[in-house]
PDB file of N, CA and C in Angstrom:
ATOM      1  N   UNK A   1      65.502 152.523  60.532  1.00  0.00           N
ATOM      2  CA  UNK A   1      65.619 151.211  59.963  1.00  0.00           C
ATOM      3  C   UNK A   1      67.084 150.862  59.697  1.00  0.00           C
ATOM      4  N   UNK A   2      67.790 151.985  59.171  1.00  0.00           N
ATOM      5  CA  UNK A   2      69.228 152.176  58.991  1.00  0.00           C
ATOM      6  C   UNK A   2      69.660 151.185  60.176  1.00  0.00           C
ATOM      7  N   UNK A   3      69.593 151.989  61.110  1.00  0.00           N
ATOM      8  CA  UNK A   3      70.410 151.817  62.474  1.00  0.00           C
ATOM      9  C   UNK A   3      69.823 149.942  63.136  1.00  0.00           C
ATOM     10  N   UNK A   4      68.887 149.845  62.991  1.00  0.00           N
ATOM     11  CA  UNK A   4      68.198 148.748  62.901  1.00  0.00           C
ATOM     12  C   UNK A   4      69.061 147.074  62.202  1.00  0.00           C
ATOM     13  N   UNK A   5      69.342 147.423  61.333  1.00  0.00           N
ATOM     14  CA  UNK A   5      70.023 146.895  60.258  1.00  0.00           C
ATOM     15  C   UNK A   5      71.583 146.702  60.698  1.00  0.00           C
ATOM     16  N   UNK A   6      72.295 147.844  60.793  1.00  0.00           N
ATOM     17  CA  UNK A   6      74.183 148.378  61.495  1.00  0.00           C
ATOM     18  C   UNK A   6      73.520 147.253  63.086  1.00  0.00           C
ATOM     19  N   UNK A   7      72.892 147.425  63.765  1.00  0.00           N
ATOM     20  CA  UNK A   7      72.694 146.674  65.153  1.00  0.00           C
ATOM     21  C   UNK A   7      73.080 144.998  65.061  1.00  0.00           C
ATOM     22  N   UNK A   8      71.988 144.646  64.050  1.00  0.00           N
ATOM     23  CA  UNK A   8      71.809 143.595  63.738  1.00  0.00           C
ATOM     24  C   UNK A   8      73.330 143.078  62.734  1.00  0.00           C
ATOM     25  N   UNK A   9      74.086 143.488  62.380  1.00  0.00           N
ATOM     26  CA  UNK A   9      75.053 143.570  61.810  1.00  0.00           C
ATOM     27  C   UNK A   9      76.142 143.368  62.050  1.00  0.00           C
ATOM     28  N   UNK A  10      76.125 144.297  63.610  1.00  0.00           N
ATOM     29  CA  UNK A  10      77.140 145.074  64.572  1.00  0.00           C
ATOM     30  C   UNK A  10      77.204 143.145  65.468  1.00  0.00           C
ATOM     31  N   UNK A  11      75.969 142.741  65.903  1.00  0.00           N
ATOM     32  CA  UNK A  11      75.891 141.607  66.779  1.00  0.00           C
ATOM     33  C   UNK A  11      76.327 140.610  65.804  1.00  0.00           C
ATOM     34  N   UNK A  12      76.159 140.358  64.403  1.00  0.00           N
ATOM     35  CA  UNK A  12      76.442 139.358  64.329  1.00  0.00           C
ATOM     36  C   UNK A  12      77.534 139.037  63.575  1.00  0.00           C
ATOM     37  N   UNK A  13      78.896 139.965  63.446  1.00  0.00           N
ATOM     38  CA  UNK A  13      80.623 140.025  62.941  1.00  0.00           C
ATOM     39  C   UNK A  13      80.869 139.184  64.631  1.00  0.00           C
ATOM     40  N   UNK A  14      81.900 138.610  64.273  1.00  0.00           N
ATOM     41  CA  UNK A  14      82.374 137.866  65.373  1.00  0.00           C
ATOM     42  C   UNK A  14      83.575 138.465  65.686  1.00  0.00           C
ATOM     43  N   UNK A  15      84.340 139.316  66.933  1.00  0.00           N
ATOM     44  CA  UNK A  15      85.218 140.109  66.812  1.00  0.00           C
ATOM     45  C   UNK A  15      86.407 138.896  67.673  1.00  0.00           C
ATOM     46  N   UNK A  16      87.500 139.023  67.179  1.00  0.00           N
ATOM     47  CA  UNK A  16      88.590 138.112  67.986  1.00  0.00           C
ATOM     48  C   UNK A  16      89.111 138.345  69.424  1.00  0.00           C
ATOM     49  N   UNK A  17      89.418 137.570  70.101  1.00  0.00           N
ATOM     50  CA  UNK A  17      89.428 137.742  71.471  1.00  0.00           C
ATOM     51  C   UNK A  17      91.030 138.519  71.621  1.00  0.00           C
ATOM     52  N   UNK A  18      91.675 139.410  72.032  1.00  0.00           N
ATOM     53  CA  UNK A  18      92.976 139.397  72.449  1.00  0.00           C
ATOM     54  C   UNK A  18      93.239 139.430  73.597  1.00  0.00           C
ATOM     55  N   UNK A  19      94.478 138.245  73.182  1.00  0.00           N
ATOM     56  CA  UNK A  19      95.088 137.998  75.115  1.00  0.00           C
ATOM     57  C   UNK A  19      95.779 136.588  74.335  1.00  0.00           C
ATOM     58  N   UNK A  20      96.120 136.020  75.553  1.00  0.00           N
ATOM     59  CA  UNK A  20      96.921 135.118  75.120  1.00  0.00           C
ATOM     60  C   UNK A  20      95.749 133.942  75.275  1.00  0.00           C
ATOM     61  N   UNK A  21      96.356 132.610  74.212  1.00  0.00           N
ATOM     62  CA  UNK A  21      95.187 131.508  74.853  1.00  0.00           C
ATOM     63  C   UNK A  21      95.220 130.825  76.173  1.00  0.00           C
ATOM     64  N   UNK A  22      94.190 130.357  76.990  1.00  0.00           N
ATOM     65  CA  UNK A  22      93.968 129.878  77.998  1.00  0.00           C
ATOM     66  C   UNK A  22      95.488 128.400  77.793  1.00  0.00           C
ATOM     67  N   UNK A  23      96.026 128.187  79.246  1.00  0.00           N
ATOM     68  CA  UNK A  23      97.382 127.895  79.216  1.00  0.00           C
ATOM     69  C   UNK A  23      96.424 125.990  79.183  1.00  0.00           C
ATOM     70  N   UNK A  24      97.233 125.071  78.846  1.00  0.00           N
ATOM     71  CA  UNK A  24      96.513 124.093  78.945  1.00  0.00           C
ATOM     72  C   UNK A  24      97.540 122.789  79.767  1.00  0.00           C
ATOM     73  N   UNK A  25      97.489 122.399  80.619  1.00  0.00           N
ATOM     74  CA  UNK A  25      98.319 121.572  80.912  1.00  0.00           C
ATOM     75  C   UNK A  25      97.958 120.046  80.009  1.00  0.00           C
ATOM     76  N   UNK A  26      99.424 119.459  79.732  1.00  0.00           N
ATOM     77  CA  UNK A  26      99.389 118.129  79.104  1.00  0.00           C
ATOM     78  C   UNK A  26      98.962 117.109  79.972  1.00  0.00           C
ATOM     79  N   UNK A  27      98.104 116.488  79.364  1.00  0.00           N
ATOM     80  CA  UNK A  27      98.464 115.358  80.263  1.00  0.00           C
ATOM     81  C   UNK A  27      98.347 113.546  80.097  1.00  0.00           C
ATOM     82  N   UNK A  28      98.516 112.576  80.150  1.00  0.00           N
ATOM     83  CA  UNK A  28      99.135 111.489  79.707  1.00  0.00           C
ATOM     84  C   UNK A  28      98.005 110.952  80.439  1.00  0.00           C
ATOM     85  N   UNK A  29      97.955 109.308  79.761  1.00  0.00           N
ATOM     86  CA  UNK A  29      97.089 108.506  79.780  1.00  0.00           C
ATOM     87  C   UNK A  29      96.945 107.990  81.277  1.00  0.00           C
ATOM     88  N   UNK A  30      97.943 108.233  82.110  1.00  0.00           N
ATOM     89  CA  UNK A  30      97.740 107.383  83.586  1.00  0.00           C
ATOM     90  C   UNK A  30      96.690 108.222  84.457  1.00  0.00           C
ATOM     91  N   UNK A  31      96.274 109.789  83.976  1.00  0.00           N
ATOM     92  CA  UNK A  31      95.483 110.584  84.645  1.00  0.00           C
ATOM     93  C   UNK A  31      94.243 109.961  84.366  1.00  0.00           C
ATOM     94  N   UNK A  32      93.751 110.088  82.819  1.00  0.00           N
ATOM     95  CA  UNK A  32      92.370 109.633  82.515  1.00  0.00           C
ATOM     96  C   UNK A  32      92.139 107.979  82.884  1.00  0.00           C
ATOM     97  N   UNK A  33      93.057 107.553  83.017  1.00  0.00           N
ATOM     98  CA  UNK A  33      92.782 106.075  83.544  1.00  0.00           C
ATOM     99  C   UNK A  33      92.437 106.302  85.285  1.00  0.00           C
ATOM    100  N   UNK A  34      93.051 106.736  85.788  1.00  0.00           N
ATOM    101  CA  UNK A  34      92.676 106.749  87.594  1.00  0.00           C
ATOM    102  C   UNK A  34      91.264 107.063  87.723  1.00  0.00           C
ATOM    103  N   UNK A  35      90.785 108.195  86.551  1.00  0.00           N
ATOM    104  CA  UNK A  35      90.105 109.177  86.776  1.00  0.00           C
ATOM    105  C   UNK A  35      88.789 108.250  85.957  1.00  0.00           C
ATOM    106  N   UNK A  36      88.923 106.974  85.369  1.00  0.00           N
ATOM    107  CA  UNK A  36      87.854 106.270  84.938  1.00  0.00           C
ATOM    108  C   UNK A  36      87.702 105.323  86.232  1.00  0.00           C
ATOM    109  N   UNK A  37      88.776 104.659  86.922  1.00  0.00           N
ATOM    110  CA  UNK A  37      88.478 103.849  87.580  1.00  0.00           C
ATOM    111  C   UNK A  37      87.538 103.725  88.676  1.00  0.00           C
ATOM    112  N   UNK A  38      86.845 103.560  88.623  1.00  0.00           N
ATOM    113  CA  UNK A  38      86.046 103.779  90.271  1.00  0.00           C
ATOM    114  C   UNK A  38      85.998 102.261  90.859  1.00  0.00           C
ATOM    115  N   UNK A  39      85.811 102.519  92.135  1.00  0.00           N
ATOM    116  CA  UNK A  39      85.897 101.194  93.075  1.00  0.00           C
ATOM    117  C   UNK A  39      85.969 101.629  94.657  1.00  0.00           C
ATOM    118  N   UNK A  40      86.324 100.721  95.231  1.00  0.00           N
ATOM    119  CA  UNK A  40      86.609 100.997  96.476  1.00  0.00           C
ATOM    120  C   UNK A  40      87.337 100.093  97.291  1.00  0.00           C
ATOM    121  N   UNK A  41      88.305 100.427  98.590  1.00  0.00           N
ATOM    122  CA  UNK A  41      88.689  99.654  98.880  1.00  0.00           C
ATOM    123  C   UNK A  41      88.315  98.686  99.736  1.00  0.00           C
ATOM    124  N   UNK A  42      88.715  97.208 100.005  1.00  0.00           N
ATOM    125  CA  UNK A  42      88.073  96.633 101.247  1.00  0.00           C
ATOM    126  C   UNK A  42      89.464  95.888 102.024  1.00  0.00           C
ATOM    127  N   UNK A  43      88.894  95.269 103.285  1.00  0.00           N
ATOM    128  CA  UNK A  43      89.690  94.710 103.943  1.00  0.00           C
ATOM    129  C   UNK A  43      89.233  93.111 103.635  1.00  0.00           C
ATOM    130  N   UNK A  44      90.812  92.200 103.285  1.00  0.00           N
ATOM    131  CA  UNK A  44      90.265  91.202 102.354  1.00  0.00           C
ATOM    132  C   UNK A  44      90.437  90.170 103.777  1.00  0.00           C
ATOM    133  N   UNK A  45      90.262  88.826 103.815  1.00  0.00           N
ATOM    134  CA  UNK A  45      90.142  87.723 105.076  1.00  0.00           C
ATOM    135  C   UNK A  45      91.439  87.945 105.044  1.00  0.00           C
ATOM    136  N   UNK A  46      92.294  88.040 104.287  1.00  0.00           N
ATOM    137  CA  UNK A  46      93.483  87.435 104.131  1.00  0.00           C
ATOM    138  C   UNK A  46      94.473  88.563 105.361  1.00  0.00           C
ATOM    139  N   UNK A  47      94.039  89.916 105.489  1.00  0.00           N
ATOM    140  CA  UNK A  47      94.567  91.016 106.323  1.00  0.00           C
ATOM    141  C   UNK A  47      94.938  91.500 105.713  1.00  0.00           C
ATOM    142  N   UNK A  48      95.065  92.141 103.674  1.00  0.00           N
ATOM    143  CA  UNK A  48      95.570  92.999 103.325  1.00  0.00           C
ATOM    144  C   UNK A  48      94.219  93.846 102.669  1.00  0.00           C
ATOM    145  N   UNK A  49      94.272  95.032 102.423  1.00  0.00           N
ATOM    146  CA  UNK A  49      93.297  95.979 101.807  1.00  0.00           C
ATOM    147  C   UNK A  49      93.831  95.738 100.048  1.00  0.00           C
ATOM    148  N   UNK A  50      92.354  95.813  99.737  1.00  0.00           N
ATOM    149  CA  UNK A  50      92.154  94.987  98.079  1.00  0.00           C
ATOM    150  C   UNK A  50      91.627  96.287  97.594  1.00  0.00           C
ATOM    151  N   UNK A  51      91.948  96.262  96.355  1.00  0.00           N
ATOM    152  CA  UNK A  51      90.857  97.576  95.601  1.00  0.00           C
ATOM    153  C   UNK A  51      90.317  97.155  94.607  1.00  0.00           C
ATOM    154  N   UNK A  52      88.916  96.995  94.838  1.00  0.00           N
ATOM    155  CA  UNK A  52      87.558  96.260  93.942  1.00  0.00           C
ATOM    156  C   UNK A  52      87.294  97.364  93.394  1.00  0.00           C
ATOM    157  N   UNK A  53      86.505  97.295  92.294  1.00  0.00           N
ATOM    158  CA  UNK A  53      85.536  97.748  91.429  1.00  0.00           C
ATOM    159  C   UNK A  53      84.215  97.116  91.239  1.00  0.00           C
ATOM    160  N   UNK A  54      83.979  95.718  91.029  1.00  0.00           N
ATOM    161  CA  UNK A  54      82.799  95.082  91.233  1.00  0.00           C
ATOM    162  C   UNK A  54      81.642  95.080  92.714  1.00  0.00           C
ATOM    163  N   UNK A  55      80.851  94.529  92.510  1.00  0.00           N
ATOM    164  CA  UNK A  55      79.246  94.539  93.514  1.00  0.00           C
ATOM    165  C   UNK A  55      80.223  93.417  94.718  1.00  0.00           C
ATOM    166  N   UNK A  56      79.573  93.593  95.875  1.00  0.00           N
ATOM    167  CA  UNK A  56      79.960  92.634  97.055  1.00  0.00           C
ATOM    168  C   UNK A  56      79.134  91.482  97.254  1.00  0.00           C
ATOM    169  N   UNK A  57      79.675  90.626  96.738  1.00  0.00           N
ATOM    170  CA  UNK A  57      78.512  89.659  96.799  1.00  0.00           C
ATOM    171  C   UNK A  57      78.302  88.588  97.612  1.00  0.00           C
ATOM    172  N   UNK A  58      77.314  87.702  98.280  1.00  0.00           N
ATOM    173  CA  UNK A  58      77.083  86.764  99.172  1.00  0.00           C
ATOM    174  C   UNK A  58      77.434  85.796  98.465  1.00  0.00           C
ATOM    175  N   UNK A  59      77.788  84.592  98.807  1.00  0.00           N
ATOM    176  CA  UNK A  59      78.179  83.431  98.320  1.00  0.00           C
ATOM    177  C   UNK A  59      77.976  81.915  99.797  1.00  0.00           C
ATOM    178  N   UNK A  60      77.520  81.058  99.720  1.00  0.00           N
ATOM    179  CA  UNK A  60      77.705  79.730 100.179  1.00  0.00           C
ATOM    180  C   UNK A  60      79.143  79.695 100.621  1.00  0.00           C
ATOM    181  N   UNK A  61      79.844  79.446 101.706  1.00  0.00           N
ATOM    182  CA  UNK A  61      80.905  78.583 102.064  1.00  0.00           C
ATOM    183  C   UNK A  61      80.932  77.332 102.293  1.00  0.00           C
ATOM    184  N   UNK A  62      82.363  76.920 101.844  1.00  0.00           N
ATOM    185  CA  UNK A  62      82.025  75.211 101.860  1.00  0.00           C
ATOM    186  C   UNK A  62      81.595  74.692 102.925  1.00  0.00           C
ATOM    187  N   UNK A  63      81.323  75.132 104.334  1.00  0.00           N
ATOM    188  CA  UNK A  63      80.957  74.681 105.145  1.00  0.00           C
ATOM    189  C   UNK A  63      79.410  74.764 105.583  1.00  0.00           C
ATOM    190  N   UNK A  64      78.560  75.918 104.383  1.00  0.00           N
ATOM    191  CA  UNK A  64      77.393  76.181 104.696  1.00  0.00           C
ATOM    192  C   UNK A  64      77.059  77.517 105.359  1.00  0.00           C
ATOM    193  N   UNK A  65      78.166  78.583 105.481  1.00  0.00           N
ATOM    194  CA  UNK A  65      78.092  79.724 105.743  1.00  0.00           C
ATOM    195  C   UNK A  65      78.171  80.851 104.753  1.00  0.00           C
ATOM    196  N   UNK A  66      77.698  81.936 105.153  1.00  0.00           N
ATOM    197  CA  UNK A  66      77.677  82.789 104.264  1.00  0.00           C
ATOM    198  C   UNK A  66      79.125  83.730 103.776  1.00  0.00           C
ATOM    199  N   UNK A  67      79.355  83.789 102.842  1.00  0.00           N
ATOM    200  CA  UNK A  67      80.505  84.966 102.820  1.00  0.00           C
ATOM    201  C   UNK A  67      80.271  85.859 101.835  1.00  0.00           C
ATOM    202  N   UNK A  68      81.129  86.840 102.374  1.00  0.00           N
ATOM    203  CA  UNK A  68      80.872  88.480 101.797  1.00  0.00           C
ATOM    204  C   UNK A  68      82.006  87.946 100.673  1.00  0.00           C
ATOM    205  N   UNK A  69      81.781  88.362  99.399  1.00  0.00           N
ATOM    206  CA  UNK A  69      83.241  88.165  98.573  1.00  0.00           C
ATOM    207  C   UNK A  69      83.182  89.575  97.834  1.00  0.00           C
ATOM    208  N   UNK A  70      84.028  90.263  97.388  1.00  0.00           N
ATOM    209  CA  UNK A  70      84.426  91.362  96.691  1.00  0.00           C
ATOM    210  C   UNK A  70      84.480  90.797  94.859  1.00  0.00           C
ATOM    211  N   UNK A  71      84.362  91.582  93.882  1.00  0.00           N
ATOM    212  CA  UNK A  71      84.668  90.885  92.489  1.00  0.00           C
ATOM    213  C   UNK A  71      85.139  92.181  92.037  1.00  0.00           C
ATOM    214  N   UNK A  72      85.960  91.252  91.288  1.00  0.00           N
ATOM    215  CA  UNK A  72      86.396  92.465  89.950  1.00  0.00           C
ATOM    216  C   UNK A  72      87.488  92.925  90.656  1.00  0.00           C
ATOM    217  N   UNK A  73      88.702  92.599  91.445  1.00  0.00           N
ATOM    218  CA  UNK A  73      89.688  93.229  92.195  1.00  0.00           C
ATOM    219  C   UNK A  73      91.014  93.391  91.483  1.00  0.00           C
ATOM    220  N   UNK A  74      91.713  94.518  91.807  1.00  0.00           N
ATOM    221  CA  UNK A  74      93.026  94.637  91.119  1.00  0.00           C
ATOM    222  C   UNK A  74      93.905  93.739  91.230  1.00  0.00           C
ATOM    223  N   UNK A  75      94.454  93.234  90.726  1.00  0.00           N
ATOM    224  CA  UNK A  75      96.061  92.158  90.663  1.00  0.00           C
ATOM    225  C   UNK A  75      95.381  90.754  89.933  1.00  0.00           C
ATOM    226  N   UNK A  76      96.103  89.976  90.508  1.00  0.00           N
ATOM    227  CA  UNK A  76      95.511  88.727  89.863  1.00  0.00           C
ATOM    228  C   UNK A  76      93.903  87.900  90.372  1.00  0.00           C
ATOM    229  N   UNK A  77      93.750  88.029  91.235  1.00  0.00           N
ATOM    230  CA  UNK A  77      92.580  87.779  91.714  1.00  0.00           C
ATOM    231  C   UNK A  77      91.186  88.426  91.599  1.00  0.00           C
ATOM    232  N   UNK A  78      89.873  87.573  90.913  1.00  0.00           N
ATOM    233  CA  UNK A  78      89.092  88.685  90.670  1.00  0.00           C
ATOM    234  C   UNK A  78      88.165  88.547  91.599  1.00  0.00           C
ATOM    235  N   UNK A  79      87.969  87.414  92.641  1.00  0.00           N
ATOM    236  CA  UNK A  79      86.922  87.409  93.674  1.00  0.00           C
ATOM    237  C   UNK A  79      88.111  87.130  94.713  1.00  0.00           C
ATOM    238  N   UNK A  80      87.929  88.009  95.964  1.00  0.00           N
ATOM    239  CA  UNK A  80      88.315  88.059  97.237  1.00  0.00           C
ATOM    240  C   UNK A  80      87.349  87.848  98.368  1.00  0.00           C
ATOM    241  N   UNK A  81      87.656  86.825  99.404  1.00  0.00           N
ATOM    242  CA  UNK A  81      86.671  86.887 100.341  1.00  0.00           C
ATOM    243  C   UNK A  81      87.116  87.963 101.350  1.00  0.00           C
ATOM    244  N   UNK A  82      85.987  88.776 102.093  1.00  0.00           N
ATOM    245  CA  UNK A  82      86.246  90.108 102.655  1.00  0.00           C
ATOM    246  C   UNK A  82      86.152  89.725 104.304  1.00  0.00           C
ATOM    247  N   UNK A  83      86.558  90.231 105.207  1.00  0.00           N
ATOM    248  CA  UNK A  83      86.803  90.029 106.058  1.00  0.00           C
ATOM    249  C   UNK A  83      85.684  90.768 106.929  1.00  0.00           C
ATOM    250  N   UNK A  84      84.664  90.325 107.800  1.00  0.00           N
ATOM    251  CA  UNK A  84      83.854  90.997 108.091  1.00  0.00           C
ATOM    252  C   UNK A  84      84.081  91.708 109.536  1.00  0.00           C
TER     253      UNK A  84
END
């Protein structure tokens, strides 16, 4: 029962680890920001590649045609029409 007891005893002292601590690199807010962004890129009418984050969506053209538009895009523009 002794020994029973020292076991149960033995498992539950928490003994300290030695070594050095795990090394941690720093790192600054522009990592966790890339690393939230998700999106993708497209090719916009215009001939330059856009990087959206929003759904691709259909839209009416003023002429009665359909267009692909991108939303939610980086820079100043938040709907781009996409170049099919």
């Amino acid at each position: 029962m002794k020994t029973l007891a020292f076991a149960a005893l033995l498992f539950s002292i928490s003994v300290p680890h030695s070594g050095a601590p795990a090394s941690r690199v720093p790192h600054d807010g522009a990592d966790a920001a890339k690393a939230a962004r998700r999106g993708q890129w497209y090719m916009a009418q215009s001939g330059h590649a856009v990087f959206c984050s929003g759904p691709v969506v259909t839209v009416a053209g003023p002429d009665g045609s359909l267009q692909r538009m991108a939303t939610f895009c980086q820079g100043d523009k938040t709907i781009v029409p996409l170049r099919d």
